[in-house]
PDB file of N, CA and C in Angstrom:
ATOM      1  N   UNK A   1     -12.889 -76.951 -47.192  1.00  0.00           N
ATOM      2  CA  UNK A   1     -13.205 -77.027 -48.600  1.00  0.00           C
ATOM      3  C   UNK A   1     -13.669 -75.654 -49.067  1.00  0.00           C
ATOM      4  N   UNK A   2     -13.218 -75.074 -49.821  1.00  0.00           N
ATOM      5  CA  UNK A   2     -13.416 -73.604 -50.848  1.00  0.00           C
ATOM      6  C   UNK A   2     -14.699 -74.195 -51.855  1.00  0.00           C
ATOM      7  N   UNK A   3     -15.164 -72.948 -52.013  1.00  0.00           N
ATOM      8  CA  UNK A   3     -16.020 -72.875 -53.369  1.00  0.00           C
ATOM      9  C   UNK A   3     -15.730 -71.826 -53.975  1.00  0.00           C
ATOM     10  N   UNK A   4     -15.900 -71.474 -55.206  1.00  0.00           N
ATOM     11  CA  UNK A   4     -15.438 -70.710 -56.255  1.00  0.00           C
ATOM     12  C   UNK A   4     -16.015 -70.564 -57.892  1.00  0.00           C
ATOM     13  N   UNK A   5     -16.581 -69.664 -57.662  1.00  0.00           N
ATOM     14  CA  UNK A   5     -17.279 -69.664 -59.227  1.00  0.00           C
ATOM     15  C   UNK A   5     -16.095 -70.270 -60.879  1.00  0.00           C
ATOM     16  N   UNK A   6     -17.231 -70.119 -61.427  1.00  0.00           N
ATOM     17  CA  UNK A   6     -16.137 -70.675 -62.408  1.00  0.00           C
ATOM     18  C   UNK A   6     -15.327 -69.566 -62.630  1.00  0.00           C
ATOM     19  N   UNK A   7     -15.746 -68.219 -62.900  1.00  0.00           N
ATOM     20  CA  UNK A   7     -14.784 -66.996 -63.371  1.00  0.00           C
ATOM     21  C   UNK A   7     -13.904 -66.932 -62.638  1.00  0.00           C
ATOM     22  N   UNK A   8     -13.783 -66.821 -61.437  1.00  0.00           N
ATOM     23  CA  UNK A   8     -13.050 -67.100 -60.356  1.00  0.00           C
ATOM     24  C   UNK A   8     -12.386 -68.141 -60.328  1.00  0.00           C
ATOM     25  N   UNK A   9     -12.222 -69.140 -60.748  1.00  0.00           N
ATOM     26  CA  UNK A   9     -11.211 -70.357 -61.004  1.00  0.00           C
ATOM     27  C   UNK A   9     -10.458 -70.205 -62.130  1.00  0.00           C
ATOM     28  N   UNK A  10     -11.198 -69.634 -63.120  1.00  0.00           N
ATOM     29  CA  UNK A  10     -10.384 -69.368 -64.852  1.00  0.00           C
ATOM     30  C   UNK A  10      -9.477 -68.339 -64.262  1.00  0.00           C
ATOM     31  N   UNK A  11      -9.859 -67.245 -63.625  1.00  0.00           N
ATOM     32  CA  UNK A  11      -8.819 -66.089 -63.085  1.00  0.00           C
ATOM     33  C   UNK A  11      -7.725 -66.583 -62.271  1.00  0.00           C
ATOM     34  N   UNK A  12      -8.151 -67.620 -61.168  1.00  0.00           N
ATOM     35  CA  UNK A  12      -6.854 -68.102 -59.999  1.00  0.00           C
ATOM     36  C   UNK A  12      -6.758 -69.600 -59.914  1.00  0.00           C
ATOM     37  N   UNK A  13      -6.626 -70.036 -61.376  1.00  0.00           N
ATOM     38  CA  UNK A  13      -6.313 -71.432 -61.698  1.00  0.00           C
ATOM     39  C   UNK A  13      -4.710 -72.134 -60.921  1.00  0.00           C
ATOM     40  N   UNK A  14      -3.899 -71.090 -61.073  1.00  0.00           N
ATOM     41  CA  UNK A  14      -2.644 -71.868 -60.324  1.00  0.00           C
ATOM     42  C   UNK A  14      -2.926 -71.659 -59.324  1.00  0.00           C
ATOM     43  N   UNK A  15      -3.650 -70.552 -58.157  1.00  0.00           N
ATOM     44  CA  UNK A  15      -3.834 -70.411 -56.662  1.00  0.00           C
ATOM     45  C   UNK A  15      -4.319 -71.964 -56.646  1.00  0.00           C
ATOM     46  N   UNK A  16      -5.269 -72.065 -57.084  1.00  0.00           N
ATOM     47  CA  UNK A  16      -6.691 -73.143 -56.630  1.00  0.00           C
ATOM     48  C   UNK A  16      -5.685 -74.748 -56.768  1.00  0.00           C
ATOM     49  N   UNK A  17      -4.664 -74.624 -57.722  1.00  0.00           N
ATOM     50  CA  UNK A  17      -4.043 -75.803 -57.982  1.00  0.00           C
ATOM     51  C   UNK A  17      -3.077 -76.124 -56.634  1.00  0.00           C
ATOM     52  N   UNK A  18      -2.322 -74.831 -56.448  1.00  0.00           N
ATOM     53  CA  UNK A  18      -1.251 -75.414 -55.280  1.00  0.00           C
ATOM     54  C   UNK A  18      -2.150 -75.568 -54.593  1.00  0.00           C
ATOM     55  N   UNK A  19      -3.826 -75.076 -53.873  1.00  0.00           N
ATOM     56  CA  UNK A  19      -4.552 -75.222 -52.809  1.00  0.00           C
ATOM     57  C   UNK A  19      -4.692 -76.362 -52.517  1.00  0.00           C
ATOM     58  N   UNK A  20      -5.099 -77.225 -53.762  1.00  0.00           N
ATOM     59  CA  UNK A  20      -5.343 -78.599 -53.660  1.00  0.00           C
ATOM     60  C   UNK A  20      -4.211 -79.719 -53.916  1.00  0.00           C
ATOM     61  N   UNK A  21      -3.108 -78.846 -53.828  1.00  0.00           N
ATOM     62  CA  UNK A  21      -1.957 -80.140 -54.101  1.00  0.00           C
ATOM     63  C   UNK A  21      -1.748 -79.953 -52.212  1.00  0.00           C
ATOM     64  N   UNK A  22      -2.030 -79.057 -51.621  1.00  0.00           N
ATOM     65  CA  UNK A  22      -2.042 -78.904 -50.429  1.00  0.00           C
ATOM     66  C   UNK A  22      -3.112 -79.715 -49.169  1.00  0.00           C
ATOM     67  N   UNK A  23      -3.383 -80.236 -49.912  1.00  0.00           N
ATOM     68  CA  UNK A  23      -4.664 -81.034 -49.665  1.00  0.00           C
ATOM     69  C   UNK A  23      -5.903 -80.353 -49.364  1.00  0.00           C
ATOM     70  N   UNK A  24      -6.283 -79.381 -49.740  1.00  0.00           N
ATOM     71  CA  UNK A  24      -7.310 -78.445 -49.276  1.00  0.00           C
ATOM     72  C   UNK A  24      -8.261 -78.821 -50.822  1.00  0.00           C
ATOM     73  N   UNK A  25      -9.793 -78.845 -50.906  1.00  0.00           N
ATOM     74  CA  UNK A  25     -10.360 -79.247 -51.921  1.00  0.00           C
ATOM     75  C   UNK A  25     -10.868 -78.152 -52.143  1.00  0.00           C
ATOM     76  N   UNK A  26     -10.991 -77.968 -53.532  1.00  0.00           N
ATOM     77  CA  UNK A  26     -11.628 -76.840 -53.752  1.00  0.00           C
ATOM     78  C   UNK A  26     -12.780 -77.332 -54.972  1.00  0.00           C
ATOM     79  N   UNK A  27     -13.866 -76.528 -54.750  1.00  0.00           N
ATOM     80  CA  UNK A  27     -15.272 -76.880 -55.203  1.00  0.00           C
ATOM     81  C   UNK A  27     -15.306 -75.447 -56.351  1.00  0.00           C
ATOM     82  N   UNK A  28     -16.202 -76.233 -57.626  1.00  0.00           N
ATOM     83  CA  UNK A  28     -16.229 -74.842 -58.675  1.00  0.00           C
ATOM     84  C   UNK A  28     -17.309 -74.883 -59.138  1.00  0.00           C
ATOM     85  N   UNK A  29     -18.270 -73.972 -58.713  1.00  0.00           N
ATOM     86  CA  UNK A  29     -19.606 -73.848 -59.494  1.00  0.00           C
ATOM     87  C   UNK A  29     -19.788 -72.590 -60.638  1.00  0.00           C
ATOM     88  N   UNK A  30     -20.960 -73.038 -61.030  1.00  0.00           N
ATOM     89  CA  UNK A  30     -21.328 -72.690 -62.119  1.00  0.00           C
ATOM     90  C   UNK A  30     -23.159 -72.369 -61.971  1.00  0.00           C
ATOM     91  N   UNK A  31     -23.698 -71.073 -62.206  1.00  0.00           N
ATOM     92  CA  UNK A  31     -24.960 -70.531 -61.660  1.00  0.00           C
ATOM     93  C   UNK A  31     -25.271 -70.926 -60.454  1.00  0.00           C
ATOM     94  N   UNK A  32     -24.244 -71.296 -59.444  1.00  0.00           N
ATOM     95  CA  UNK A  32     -24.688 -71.532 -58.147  1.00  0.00           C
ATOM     96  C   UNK A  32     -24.984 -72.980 -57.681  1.00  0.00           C
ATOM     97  N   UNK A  33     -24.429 -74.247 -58.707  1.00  0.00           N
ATOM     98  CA  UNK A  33     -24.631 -75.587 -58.694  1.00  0.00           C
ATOM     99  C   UNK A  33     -22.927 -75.636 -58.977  1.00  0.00           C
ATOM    100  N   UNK A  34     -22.830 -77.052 -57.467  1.00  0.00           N
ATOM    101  CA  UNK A  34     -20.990 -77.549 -58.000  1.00  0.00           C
ATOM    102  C   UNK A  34     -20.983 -78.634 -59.251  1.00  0.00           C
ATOM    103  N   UNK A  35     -19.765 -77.814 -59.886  1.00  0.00           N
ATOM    104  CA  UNK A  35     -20.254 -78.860 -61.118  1.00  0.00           C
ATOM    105  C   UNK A  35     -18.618 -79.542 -61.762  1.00  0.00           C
ATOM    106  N   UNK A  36     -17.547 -78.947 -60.697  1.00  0.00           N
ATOM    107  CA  UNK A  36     -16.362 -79.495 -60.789  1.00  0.00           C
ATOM    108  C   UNK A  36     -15.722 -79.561 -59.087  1.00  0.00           C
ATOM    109  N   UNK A  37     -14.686 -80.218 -59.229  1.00  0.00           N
ATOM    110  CA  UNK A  37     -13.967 -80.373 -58.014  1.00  0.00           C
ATOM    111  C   UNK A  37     -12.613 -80.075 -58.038  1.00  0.00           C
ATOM    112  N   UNK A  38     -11.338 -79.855 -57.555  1.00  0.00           N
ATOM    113  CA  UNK A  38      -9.900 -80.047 -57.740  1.00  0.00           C
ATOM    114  C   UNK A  38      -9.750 -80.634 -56.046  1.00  0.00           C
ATOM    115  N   UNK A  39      -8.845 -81.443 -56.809  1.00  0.00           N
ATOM    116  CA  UNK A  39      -8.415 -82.318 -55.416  1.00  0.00           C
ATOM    117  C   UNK A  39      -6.690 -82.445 -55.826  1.00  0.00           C
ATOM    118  N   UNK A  40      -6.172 -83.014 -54.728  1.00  0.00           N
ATOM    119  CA  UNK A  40      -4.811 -82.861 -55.379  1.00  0.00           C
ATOM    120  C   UNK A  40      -4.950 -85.211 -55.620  1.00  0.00           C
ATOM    121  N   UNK A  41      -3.772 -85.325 -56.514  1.00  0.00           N
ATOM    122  CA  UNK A  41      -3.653 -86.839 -56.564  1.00  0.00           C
ATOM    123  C   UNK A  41      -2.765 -87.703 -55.554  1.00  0.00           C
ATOM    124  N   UNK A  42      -3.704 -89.039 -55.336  1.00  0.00           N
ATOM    125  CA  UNK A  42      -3.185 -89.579 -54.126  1.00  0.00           C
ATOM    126  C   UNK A  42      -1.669 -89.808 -54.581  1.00  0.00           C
ATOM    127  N   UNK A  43       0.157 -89.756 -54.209  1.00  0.00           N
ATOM    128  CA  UNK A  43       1.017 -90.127 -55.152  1.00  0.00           C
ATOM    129  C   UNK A  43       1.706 -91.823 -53.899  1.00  0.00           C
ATOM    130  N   UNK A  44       1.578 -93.035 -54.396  1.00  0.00           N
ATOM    131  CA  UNK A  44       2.438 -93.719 -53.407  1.00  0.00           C
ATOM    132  C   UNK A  44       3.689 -92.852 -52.965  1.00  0.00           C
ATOM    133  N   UNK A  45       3.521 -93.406 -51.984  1.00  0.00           N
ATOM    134  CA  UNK A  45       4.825 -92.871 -51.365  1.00  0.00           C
ATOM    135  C   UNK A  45       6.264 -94.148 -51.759  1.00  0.00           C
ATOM    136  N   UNK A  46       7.818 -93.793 -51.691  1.00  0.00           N
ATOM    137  CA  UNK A  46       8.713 -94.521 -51.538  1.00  0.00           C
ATOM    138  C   UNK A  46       9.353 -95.183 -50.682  1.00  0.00           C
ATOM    139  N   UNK A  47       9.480 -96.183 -50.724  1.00  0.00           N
ATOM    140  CA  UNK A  47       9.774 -96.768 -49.374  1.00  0.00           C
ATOM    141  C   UNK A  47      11.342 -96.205 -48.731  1.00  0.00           C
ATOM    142  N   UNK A  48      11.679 -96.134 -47.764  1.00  0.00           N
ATOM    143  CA  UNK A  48      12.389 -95.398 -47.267  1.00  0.00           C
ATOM    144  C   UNK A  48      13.635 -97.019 -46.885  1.00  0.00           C
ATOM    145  N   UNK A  49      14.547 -96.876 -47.645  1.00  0.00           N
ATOM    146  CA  UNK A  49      16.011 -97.835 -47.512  1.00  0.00           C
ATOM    147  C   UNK A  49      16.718 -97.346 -46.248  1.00  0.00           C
ATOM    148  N   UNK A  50      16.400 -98.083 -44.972  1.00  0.00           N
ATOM    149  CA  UNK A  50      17.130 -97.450 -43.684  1.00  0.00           C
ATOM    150  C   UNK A  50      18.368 -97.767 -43.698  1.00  0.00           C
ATOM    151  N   UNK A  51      18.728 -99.090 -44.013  1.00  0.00           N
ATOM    152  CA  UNK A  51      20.463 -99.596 -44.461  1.00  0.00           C
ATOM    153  C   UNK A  51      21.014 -98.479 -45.301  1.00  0.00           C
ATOM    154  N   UNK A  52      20.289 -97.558 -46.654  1.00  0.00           N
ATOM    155  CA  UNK A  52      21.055 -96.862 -47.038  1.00  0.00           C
ATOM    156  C   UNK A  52      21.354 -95.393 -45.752  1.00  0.00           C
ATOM    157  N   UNK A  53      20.179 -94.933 -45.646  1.00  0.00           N
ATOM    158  CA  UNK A  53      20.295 -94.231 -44.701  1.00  0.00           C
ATOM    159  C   UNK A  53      21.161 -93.908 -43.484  1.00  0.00           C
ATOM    160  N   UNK A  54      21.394 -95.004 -42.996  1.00  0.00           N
ATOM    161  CA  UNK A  54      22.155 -95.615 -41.920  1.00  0.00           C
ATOM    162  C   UNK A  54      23.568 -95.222 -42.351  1.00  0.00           C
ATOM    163  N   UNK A  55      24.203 -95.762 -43.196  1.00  0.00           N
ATOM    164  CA  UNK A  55      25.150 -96.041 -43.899  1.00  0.00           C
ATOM    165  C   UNK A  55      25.376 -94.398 -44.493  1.00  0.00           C
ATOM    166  N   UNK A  56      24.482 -93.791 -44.937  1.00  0.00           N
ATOM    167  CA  UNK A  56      24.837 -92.293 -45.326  1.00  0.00           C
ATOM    168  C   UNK A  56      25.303 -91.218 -43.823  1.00  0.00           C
ATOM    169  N   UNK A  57      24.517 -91.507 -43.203  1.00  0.00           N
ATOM    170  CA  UNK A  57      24.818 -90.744 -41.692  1.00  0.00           C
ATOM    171  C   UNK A  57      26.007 -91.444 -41.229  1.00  0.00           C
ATOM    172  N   UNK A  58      26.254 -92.478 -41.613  1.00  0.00           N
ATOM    173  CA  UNK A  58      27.323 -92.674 -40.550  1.00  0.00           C
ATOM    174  C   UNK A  58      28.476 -92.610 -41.671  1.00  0.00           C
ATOM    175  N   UNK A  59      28.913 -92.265 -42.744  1.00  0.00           N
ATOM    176  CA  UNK A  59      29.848 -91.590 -43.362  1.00  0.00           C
ATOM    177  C   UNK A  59      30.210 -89.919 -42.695  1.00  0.00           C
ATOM    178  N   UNK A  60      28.776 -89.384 -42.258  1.00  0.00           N
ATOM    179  CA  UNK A  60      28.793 -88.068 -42.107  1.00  0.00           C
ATOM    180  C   UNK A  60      30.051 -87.695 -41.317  1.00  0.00           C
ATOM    181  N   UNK A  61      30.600 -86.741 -41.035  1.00  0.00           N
ATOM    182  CA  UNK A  61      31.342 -86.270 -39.642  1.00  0.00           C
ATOM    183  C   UNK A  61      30.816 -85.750 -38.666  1.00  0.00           C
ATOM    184  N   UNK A  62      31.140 -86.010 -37.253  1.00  0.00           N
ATOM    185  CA  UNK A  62      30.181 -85.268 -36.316  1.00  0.00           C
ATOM    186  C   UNK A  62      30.464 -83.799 -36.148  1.00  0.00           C
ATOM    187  N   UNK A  63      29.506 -82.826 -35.723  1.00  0.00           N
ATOM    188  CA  UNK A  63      29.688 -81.189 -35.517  1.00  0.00           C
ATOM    189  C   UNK A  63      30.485 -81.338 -34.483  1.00  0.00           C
ATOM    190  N   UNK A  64      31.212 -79.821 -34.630  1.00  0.00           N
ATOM    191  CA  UNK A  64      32.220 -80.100 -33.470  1.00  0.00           C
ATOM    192  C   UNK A  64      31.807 -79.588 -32.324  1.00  0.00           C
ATOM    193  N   UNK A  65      30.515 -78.362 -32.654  1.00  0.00           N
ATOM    194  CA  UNK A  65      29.754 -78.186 -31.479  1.00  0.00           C
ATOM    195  C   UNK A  65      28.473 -77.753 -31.683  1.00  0.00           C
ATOM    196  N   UNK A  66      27.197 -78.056 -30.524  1.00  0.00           N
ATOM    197  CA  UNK A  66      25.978 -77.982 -30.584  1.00  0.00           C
ATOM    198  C   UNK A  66      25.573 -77.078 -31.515  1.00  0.00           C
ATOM    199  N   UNK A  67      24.877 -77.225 -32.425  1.00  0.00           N
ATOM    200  CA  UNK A  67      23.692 -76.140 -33.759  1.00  0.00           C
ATOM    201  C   UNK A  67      23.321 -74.686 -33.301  1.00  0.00           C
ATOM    202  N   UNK A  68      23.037 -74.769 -31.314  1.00  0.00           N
ATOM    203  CA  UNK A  68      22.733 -73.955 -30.433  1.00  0.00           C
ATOM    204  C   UNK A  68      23.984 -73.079 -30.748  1.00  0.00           C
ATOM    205  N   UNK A  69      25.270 -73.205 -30.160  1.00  0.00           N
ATOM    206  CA  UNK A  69      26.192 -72.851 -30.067  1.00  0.00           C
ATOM    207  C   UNK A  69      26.407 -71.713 -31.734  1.00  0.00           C
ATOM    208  N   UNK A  70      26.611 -72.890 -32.847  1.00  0.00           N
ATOM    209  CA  UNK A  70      27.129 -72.095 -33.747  1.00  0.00           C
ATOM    210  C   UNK A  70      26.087 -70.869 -34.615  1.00  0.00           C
ATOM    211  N   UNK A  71      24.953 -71.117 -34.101  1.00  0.00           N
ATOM    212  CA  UNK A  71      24.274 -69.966 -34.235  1.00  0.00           C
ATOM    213  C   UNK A  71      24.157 -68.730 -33.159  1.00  0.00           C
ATOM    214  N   UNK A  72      24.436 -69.141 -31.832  1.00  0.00           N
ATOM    215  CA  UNK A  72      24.755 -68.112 -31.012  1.00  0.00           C
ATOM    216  C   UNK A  72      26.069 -67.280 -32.065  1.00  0.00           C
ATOM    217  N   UNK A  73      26.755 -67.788 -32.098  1.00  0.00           N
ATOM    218  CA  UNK A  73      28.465 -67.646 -33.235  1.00  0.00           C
ATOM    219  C   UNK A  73      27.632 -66.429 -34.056  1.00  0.00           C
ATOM    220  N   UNK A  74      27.085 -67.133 -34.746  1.00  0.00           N
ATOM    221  CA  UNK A  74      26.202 -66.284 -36.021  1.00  0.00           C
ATOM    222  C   UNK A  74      26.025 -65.035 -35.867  1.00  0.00           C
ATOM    223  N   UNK A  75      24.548 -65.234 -34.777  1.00  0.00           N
ATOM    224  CA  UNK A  75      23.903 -63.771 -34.176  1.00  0.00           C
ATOM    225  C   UNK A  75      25.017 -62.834 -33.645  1.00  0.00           C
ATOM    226  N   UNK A  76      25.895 -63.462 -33.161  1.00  0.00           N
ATOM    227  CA  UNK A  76      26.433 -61.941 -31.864  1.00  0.00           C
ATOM    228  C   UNK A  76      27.864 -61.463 -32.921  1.00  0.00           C
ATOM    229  N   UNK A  77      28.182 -62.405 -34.250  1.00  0.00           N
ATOM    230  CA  UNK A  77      28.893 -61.675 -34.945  1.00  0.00           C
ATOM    231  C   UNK A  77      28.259 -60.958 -36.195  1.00  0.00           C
ATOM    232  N   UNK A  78      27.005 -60.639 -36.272  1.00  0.00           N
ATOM    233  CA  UNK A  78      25.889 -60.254 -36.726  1.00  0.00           C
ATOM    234  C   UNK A  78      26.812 -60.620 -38.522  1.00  0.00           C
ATOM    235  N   UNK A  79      26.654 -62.067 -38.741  1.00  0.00           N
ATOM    236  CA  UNK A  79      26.765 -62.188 -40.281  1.00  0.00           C
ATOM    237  C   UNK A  79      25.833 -62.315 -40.815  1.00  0.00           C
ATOM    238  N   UNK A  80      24.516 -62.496 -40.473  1.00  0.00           N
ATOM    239  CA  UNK A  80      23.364 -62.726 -41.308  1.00  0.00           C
ATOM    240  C   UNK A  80      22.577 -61.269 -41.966  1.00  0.00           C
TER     241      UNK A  80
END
């Protein structure tokens, strides 16, 4: 948990925001008393459709060879 004066929060208001969408809380005082908080909001989560899922991967096509492989490919023909 951070603390942070208020001037210091008016100055790094978007820092302090992603901090706490990050789950990190950040505390904001004022003459040396906390007198605000930022937290990020709890959001439900979605439930995850495994039938669709299922059904999307197995449309997929399979690689024709290991991830290992086609990045070895990559590096030693230096395209990156």
């Amino acid at each position: 948990m951070s603390i942070v004066t208020l001037a210091d929060a008016k100055a790094r208001l978007s820092e302090l925001v992603g901090r706490a969408a990050q789950g990190e809380a950040v505390r904001i005082t004022r003459r040396g008393k906390v007198v605000a908080q930022i937290t990020a909001v709890d959001r439900p989560r979605k439930p995850i459709d495994l039938a669709a899922l299922q059904r999307l991967t197995d449309a997929m096509p399979p690689q024709p060879s290991p991830a290992r492989d086609w990045m070895r490919d990559v590096r030693d023909q230096e395209r990156y």
